[in-house]
C-alpha atoms as a PDB file:
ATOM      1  CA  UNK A   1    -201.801-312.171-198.055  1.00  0.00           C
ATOM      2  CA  UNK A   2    -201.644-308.649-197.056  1.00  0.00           C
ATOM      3  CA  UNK A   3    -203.595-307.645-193.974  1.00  0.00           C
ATOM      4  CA  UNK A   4    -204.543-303.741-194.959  1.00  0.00           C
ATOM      5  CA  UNK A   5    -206.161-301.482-192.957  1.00  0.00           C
ATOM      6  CA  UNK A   6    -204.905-303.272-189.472  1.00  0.00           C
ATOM      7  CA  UNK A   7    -204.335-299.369-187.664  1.00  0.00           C
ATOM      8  CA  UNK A   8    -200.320-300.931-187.590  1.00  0.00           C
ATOM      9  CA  UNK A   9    -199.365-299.341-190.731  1.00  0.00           C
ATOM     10  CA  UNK A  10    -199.966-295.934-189.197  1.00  0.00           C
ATOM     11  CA  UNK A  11    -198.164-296.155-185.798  1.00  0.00           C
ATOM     12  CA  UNK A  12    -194.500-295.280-185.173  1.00  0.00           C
ATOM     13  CA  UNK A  13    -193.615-297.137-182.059  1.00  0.00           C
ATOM     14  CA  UNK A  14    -190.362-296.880-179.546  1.00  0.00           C
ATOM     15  CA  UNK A  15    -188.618-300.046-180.385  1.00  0.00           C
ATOM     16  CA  UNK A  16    -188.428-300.974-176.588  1.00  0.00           C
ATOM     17  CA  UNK A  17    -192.235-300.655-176.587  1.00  0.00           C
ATOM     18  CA  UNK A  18    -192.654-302.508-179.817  1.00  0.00           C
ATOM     19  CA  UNK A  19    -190.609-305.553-178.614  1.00  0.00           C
ATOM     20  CA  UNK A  20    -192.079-305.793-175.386  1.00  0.00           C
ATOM     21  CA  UNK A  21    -195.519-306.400-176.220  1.00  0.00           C
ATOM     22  CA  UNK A  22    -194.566-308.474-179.648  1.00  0.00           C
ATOM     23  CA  UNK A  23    -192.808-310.925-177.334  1.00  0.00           C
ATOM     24  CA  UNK A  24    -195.986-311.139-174.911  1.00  0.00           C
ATOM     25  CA  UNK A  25    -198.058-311.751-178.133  1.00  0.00           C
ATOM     26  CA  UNK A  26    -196.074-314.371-178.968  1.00  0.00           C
ATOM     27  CA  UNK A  27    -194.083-312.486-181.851  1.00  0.00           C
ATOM     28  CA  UNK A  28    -190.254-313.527-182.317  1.00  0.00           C
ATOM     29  CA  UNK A  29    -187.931-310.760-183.441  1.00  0.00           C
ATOM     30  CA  UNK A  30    -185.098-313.704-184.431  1.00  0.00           C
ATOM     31  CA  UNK A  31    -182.697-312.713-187.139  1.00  0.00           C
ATOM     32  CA  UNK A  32    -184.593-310.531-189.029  1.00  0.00           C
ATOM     33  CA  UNK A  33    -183.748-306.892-188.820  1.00  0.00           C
ATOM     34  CA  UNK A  34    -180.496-304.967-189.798  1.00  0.00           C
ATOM     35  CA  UNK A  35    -180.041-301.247-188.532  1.00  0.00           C
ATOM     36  CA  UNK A  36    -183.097-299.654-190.683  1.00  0.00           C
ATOM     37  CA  UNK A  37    -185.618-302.413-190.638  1.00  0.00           C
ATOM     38  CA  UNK A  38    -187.220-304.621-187.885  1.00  0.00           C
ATOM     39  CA  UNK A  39    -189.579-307.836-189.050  1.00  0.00           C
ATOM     40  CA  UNK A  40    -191.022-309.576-186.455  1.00  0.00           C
ATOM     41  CA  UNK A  41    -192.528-313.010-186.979  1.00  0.00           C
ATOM     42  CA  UNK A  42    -195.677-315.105-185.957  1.00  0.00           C
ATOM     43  CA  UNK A  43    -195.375-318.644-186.703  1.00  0.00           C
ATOM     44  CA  UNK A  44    -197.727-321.259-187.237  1.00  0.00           C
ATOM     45  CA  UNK A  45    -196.892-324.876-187.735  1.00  0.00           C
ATOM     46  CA  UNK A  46    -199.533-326.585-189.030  1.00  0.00           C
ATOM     47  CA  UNK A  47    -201.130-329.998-191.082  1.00  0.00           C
ATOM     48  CA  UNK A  48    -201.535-328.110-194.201  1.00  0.00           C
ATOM     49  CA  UNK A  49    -197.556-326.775-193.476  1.00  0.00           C
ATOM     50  CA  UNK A  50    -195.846-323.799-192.134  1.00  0.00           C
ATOM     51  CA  UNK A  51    -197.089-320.172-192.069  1.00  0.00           C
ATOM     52  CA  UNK A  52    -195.752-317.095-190.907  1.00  0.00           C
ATOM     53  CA  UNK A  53    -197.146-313.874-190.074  1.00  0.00           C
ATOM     54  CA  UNK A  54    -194.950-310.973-190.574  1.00  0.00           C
ATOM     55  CA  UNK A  55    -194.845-307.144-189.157  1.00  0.00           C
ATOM     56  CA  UNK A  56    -192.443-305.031-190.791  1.00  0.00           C
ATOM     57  CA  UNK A  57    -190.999-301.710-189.771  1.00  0.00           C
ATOM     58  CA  UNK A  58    -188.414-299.339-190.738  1.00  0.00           C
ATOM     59  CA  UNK A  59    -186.347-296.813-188.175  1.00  0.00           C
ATOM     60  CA  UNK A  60    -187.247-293.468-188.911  1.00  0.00           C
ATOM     61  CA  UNK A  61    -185.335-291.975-186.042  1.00  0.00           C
ATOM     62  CA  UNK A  62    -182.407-293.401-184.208  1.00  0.00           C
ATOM     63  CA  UNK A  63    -180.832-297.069-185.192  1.00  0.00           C
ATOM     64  CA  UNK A  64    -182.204-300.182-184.556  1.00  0.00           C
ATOM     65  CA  UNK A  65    -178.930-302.066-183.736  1.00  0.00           C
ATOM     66  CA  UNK A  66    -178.266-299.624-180.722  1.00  0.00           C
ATOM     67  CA  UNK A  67    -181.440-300.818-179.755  1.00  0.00           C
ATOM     68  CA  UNK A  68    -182.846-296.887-179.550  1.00  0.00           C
ATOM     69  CA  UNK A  69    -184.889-296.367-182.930  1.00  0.00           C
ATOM     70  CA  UNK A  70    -188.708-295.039-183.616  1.00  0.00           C
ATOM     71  CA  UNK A  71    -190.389-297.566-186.091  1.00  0.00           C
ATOM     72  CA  UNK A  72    -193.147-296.816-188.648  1.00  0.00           C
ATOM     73  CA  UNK A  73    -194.863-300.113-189.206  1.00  0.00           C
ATOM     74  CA  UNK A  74    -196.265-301.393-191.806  1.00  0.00           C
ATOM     75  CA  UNK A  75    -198.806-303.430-193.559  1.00  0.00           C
ATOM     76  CA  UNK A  76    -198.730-306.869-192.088  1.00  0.00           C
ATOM     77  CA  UNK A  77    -198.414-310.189-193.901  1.00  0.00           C
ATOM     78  CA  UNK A  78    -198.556-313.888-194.367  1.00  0.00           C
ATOM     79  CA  UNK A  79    -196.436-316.122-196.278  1.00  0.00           C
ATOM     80  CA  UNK A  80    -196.202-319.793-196.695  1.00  0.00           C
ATOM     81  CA  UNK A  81    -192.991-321.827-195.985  1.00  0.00           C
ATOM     82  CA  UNK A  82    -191.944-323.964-198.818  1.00  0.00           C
ATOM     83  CA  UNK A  83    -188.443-325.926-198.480  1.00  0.00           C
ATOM     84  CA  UNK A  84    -185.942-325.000-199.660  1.00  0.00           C
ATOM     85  CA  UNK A  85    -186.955-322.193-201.676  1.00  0.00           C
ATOM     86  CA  UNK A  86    -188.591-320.027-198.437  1.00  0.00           C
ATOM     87  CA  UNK A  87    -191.562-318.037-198.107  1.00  0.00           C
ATOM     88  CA  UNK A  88    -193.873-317.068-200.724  1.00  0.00           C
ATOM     89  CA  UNK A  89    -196.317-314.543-200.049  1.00  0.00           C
ATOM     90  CA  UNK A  90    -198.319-314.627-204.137  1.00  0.00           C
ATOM     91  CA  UNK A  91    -202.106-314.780-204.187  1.00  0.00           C
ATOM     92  CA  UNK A  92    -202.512-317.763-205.584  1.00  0.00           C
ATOM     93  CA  UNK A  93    -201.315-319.260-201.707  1.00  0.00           C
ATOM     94  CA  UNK A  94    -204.253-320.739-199.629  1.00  0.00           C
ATOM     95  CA  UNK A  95    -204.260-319.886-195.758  1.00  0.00           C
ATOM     96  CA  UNK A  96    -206.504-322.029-193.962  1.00  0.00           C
ATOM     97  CA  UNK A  97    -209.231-319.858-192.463  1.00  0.00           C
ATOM     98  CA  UNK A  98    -208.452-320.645-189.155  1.00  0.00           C
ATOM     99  CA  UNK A  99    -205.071-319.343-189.102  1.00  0.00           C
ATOM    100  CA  UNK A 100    -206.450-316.099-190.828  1.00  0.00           C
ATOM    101  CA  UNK A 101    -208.664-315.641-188.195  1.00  0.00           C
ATOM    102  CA  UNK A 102    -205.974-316.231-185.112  1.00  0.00           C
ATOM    103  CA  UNK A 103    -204.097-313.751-187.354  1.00  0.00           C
ATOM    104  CA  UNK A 104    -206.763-311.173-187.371  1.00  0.00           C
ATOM    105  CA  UNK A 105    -207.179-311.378-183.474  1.00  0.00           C
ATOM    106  CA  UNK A 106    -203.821-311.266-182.735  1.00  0.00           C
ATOM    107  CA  UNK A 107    -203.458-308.343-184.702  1.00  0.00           C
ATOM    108  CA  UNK A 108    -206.495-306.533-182.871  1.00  0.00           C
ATOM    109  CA  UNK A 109    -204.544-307.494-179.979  1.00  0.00           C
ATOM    110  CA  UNK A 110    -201.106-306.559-181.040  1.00  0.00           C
ATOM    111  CA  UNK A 111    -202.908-302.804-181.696  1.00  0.00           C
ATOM    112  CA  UNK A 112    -205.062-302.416-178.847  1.00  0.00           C
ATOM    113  CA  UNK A 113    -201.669-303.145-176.565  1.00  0.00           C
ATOM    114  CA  UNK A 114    -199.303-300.499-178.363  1.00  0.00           C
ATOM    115  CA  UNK A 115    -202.330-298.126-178.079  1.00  0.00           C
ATOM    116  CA  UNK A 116    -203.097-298.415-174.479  1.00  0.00           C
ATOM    117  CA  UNK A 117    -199.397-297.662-174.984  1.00  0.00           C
ATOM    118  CA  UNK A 118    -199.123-294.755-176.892  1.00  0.00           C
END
């Protein structure tokens, strides 16, 4: 499930300023970024299984491993943890509703902070 249209996909962010307020909304940065590309992570552990909400972002200036890099974000997402395989992201996934809509809000969130920001 892509989340279009959030306002993310159009902001390029310090990556100081992006982790900062990803951490206070609960975002993890873990493992998963190399020197071009950041993806930070929402989790949600749930009944119906585990879900993950994902903002990506790619350096467009400076290098993310020297921790001094610009990032253009993009779309956010939401995938489904399935063992062992990993996430699948296909249409045919359900998303319980009320995960969608904590996803919504805490991307309205996630936005309004790095605008205030910006």
């Amino acid at each position: 499930m892509i989340f279009e249209n959030s306002g993310l996909e159009k902001m390029i962010v310090p990556q100081d300023v992006l982790q900062n307020i990803m951490n206070k909304n609960g975002w993890v940065l873990g493992g998963s970024w190399d020197y071009e590309r950041m993806t930070f992570d929402y989790k949600y552990e749930i009944p119906e299984g585990i879900f993950y909400l994902r903002l990506p972002g790619y350096a467009i200036e400076g290098d993310v491993g020297a921790r001094n890099a610009k990032l253009q974000l993009m779309d956010p997402y939401m995938g489904k943890h399935y063992f062992p395989t990993g996430l699948e992201y296909g249409a045919d996934e359900n998303f319980p509703e009320r995960i969608v809509e904590h996803a919504v809000n805490n991307l309205r969130t996630v936005t309004k902070d790095l605008q205030e920001l910006l």
